[in-house]
N, C-alpha and C. Protein backbone atom coordinates (compact mmCIF):
# COMPACT_ATOMS: atom_id res chain seq x y z
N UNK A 1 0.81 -1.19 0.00
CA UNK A 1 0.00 0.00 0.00
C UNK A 1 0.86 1.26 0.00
N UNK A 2 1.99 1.09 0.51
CA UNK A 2 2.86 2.53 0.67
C UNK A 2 3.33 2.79 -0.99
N UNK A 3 3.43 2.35 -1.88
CA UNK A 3 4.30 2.19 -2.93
C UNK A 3 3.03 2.56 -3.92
N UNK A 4 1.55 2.50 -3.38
CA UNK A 4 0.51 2.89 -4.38
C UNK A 4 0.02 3.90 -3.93
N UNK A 5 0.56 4.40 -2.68
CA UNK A 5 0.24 5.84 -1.88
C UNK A 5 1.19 6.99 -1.90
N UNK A 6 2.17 6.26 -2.77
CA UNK A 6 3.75 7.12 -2.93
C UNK A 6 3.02 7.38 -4.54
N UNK A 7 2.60 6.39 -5.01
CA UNK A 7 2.49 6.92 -6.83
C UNK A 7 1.39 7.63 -6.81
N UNK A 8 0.76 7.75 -5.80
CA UNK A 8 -0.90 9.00 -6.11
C UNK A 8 -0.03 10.61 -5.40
N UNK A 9 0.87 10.74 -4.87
CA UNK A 9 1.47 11.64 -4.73
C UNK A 9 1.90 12.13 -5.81
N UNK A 10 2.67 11.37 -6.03
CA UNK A 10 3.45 11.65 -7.22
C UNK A 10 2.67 12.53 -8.46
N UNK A 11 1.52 11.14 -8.93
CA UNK A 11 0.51 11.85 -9.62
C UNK A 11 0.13 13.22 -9.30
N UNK A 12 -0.37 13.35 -7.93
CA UNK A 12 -0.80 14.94 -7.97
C UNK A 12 -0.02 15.87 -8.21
N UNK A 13 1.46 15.57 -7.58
CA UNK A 13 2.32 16.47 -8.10
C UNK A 13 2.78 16.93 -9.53
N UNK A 14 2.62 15.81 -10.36
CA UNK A 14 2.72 16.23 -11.53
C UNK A 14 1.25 16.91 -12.20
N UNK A 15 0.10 16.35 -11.87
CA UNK A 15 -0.94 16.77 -12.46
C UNK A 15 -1.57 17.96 -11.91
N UNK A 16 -1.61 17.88 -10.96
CA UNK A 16 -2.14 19.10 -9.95
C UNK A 16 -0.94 20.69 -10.04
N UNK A 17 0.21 20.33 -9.21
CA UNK A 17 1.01 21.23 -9.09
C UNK A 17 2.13 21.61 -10.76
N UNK A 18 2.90 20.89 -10.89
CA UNK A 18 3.25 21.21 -12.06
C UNK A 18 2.34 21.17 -13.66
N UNK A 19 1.54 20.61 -13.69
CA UNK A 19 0.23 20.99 -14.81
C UNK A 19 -0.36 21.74 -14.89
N UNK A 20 -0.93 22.27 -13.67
CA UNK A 20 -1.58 22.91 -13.30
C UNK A 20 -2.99 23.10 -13.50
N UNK A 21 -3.60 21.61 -12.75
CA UNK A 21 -4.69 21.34 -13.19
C UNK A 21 -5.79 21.60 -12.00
N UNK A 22 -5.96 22.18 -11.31
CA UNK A 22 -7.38 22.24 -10.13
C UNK A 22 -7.78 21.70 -10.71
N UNK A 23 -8.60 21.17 -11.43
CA UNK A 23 -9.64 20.66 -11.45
C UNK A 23 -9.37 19.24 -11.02
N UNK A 24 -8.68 18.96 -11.15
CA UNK A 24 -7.80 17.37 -10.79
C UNK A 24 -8.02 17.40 -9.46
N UNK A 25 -7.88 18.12 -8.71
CA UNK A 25 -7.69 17.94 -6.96
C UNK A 25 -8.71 17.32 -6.19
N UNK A 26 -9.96 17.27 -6.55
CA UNK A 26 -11.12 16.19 -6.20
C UNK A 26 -10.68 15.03 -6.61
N UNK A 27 -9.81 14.85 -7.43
CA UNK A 27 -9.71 13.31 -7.71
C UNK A 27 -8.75 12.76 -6.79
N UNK A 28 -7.90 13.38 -6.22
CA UNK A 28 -6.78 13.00 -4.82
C UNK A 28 -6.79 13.03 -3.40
N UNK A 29 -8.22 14.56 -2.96
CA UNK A 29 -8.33 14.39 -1.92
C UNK A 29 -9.95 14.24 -1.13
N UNK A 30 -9.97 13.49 -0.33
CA UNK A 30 -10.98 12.92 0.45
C UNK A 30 -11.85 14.12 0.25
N UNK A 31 -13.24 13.95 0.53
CA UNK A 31 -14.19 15.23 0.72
C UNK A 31 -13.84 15.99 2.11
N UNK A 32 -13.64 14.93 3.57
CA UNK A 32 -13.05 15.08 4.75
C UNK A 32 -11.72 15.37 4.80
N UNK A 33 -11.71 16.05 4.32
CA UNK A 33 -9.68 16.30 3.53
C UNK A 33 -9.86 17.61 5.11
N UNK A 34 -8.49 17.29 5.71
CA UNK A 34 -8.24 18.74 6.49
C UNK A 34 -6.69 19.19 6.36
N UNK A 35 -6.17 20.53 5.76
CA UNK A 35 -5.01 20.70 5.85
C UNK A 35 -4.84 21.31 7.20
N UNK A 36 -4.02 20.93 7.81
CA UNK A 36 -3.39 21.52 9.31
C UNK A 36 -2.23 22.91 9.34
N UNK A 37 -2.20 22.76 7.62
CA UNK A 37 -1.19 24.13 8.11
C UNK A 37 -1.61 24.98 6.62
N UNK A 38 -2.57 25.24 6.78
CA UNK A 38 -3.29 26.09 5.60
C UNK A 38 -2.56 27.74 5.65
N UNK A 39 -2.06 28.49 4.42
CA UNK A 39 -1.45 29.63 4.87
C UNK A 39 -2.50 30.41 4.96
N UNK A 40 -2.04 31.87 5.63
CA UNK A 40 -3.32 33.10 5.88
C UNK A 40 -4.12 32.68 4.83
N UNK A 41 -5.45 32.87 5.68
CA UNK A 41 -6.49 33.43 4.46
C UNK A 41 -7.00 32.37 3.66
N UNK A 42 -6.61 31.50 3.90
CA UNK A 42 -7.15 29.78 3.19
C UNK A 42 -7.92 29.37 4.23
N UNK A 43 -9.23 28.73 4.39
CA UNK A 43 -9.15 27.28 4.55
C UNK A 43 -9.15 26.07 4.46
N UNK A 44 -9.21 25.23 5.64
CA UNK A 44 -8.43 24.07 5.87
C UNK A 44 -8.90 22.90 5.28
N UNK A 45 -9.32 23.28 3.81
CA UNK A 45 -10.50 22.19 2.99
C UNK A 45 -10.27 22.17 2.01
N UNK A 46 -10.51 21.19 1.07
CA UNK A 46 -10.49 21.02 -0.27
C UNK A 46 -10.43 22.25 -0.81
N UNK A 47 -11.77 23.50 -0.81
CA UNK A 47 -11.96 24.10 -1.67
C UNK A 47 -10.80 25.20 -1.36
N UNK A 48 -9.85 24.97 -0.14
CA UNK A 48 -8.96 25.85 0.22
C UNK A 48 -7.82 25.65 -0.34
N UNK A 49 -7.68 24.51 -1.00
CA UNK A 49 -6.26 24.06 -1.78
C UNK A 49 -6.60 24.29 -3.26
N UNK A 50 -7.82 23.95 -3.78
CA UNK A 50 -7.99 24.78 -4.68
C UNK A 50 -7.72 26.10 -5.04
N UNK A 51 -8.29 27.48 -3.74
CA UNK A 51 -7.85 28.35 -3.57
C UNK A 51 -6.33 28.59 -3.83
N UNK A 52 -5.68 27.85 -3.25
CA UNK A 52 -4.32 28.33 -2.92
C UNK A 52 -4.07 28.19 -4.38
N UNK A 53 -3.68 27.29 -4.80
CA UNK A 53 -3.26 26.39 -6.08
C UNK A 53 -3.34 27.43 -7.19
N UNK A 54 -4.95 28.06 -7.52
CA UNK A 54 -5.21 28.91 -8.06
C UNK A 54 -4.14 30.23 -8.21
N UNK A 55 -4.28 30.58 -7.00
CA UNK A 55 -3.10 31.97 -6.14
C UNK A 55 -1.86 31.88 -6.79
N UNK A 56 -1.16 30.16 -6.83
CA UNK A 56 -0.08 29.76 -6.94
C UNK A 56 -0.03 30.06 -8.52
N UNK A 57 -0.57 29.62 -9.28
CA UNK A 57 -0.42 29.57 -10.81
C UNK A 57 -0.83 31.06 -11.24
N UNK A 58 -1.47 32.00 -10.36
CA UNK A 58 -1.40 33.34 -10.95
C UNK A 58 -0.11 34.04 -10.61
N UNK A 59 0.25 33.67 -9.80
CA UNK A 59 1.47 34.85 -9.32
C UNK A 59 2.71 33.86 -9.87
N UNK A 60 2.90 32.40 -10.05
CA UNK A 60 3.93 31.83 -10.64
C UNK A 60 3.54 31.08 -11.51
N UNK A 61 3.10 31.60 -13.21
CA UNK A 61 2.69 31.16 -14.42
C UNK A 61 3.56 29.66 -14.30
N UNK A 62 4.46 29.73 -14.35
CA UNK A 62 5.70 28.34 -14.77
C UNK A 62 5.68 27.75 -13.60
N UNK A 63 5.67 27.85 -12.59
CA UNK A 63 5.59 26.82 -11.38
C UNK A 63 5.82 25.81 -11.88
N UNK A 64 6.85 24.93 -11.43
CA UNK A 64 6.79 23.45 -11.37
C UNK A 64 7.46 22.71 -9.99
N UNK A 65 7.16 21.51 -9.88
CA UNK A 65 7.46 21.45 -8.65
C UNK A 65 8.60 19.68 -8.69
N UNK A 66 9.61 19.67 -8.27
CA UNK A 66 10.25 18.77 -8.49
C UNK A 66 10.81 18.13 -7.03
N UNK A 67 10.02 16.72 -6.92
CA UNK A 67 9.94 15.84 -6.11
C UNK A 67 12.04 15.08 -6.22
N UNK A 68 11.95 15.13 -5.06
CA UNK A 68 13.71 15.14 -4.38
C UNK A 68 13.65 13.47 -3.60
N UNK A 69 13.02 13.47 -2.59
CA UNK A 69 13.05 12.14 -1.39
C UNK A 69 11.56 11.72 -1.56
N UNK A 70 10.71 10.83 -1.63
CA UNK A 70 9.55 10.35 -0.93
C UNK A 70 9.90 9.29 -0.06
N UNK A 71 9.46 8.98 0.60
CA UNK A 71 8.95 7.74 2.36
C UNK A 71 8.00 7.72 2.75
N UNK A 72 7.36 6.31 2.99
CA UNK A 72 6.23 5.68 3.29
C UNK A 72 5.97 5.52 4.35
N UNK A 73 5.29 5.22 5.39
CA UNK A 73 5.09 4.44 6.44
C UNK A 73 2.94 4.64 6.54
N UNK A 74 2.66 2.93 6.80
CA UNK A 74 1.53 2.61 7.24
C UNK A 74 0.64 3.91 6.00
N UNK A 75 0.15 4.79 6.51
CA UNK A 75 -0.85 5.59 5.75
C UNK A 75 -0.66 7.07 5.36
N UNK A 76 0.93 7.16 5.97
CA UNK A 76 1.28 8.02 5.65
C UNK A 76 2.77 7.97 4.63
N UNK A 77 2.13 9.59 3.93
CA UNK A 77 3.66 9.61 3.08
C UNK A 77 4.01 10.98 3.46
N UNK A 78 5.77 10.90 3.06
CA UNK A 78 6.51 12.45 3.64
C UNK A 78 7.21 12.30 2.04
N UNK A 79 6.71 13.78 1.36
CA UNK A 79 7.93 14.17 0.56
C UNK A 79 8.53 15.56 0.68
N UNK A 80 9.67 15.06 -0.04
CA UNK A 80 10.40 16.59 0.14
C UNK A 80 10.70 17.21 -1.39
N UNK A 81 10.17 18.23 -1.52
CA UNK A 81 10.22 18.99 -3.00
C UNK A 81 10.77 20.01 -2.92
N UNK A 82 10.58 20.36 -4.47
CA UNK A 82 11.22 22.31 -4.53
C UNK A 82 10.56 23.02 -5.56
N UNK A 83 9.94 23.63 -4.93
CA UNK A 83 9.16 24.50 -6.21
C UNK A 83 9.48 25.69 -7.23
N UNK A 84 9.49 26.20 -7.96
CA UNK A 84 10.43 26.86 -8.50
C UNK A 84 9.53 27.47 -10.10
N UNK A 85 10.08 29.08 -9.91
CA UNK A 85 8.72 29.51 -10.67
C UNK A 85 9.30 31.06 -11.35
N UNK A 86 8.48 32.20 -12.22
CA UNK A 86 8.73 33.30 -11.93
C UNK A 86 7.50 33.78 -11.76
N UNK A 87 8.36 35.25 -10.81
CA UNK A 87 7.29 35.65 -10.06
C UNK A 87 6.73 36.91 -11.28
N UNK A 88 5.42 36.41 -11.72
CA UNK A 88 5.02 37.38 -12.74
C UNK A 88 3.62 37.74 -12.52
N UNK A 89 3.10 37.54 -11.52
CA UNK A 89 1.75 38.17 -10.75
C UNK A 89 1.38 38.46 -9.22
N UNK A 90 0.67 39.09 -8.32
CA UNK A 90 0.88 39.50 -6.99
C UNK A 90 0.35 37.95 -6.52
N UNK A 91 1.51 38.06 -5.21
CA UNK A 91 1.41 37.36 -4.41
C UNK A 91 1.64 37.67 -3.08
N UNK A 92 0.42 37.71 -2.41
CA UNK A 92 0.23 38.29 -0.88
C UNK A 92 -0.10 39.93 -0.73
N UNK A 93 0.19 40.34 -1.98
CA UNK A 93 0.38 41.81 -2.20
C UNK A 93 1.41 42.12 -2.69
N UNK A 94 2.07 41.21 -3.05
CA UNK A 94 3.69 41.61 -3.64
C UNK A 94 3.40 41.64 -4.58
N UNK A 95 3.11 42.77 -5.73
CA UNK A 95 3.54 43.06 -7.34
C UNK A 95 4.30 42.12 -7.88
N UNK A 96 4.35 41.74 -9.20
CA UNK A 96 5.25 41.01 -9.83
C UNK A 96 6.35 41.62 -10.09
N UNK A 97 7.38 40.87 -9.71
CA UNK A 97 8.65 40.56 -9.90
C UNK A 97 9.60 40.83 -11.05
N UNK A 98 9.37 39.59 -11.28
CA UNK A 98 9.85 38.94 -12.82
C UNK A 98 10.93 38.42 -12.12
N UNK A 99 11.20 38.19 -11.06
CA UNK A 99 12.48 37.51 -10.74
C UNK A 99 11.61 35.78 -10.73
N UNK A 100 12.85 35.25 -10.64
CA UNK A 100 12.54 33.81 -10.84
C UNK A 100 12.83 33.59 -8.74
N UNK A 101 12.20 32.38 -8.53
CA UNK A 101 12.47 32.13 -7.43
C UNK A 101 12.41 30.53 -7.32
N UNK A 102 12.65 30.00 -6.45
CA UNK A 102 12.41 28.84 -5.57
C UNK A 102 12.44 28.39 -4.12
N UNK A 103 11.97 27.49 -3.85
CA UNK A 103 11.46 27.25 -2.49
C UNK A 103 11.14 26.17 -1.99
N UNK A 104 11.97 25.47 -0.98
CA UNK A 104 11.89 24.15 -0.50
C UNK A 104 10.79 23.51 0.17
N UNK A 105 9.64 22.55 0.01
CA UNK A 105 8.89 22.47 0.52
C UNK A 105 8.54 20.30 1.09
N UNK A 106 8.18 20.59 2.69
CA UNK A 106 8.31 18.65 2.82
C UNK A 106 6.55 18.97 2.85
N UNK A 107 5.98 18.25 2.37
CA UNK A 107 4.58 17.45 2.99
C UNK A 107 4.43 16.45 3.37
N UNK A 108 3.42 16.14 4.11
CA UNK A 108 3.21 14.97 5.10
C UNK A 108 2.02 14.81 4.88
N UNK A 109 1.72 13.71 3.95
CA UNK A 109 -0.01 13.47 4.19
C UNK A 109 -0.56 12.62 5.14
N UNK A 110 -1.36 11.94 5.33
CA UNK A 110 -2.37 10.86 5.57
C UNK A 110 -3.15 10.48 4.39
N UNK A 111 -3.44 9.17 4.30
CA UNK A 111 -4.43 8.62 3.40
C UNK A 111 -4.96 7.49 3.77
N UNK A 112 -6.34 7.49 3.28
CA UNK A 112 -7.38 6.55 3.66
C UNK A 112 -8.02 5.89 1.98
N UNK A 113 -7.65 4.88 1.67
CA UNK A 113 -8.94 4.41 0.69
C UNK A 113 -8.45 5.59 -0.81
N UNK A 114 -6.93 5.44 -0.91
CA UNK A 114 -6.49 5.95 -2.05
C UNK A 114 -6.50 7.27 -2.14
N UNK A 115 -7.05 8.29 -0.73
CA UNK A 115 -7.40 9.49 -0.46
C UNK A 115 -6.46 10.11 -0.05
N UNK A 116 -6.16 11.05 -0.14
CA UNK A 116 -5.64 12.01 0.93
C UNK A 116 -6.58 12.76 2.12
N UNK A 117 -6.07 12.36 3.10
CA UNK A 117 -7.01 12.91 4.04
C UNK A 117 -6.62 14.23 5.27
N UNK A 118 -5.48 13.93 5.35
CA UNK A 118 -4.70 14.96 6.55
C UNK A 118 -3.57 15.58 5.36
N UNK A 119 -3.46 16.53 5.43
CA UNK A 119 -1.86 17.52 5.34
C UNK A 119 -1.04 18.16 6.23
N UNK A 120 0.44 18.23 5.89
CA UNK A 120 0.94 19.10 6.76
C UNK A 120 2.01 19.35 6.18
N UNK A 121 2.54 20.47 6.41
CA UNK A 121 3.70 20.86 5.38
C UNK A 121 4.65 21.83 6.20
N UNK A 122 6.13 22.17 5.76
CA UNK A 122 6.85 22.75 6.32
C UNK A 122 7.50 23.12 4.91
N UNK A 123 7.24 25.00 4.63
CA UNK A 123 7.96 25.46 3.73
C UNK A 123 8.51 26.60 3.89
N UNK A 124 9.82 26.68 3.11
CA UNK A 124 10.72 28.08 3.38
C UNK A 124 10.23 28.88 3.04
N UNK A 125 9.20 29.76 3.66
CA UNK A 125 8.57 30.84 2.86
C UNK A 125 9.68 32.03 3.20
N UNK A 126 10.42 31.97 3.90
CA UNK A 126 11.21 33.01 4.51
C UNK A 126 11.98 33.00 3.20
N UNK A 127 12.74 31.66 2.74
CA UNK A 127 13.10 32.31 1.37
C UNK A 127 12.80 33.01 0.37
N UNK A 128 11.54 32.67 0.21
CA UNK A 128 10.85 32.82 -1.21
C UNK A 128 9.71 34.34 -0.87
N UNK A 129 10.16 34.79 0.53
CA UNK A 129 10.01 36.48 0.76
C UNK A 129 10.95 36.63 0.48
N UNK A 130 12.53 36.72 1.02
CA UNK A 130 13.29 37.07 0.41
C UNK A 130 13.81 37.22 -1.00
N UNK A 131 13.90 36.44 -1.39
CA UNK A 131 13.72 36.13 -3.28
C UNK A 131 12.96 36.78 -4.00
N UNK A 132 11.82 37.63 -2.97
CA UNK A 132 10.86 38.78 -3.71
C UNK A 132 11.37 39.76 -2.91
N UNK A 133 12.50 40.14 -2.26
CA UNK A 133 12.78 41.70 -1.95
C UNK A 133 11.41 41.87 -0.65
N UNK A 134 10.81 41.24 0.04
CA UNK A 134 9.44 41.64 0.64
C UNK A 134 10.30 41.54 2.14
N UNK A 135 11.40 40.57 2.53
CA UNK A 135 11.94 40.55 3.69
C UNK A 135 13.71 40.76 3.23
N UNK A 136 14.38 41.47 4.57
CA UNK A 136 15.53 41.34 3.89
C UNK A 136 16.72 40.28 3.80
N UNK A 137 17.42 40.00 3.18
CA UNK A 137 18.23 38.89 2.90
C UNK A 137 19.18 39.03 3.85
């Protein structure tokens, strides 16, 4: 089960995040989907990762996201990625850029029944303010 819960990751990452497909994201996560570390101004639900996702592909047209480590255990998976984009629309309030950026990001899901059901994530946003001039280096 870990090795068919590692390839539906995978999948979303390519279809969801680097495709940039929302509409895909009902097909990966549970209806009872809760993210635990939703940023400002999201919530902690499906239609909140939609949200974000959305946010994500306006302010970083090229976004892609390139999967580094995945690990399994029981129902959960941990990967560690890097996302990497230019910044060519507001994000948070930050005007576009045009600088290119990137940004290290691990998630931690849960899954139930081919679902994703729990999230949790730890990302360098401190970089990727910096990388927009918004904090200083």
């Amino acid at each position: 089960m870990s090795e068919a819960n590692k390839a539906l990751i995978r999948r979303f990452v390519e279809e969801v995040q680097s495709q940039h497909n929302v509409a895909a994201i009902d097909e990966f996560l549970a209806p009872s989907f809760v993210n635990h570390d939703p940023l400002p101004g999201f919530p902690n639900t499906v239609e909140g990762v939609k949200q974000l996702h959305r946010m994500l592909f306006a302010a970083f047209p090229d976004i892609q996201m390139t999967i580094h480590d995945q690990a399994a255990e029981g129902d959960k998976v941990w990967t560690r990625k890097t996302a990497a984009g230019t910044h060519q629309g507001e994000f948070f309030g930050i005007p576009a850029t045009g600088r290119p950026v990137s940004w290290k990001i691990i998630d931690i899901v849960s899954m139930r029944n081919g679902k994703v059901t729990e999230h949790w994530v730890v990302a360098d946003v401190l970089s990727l303010m910096q990388q927009l001039g918004a904090v200083p280096q």
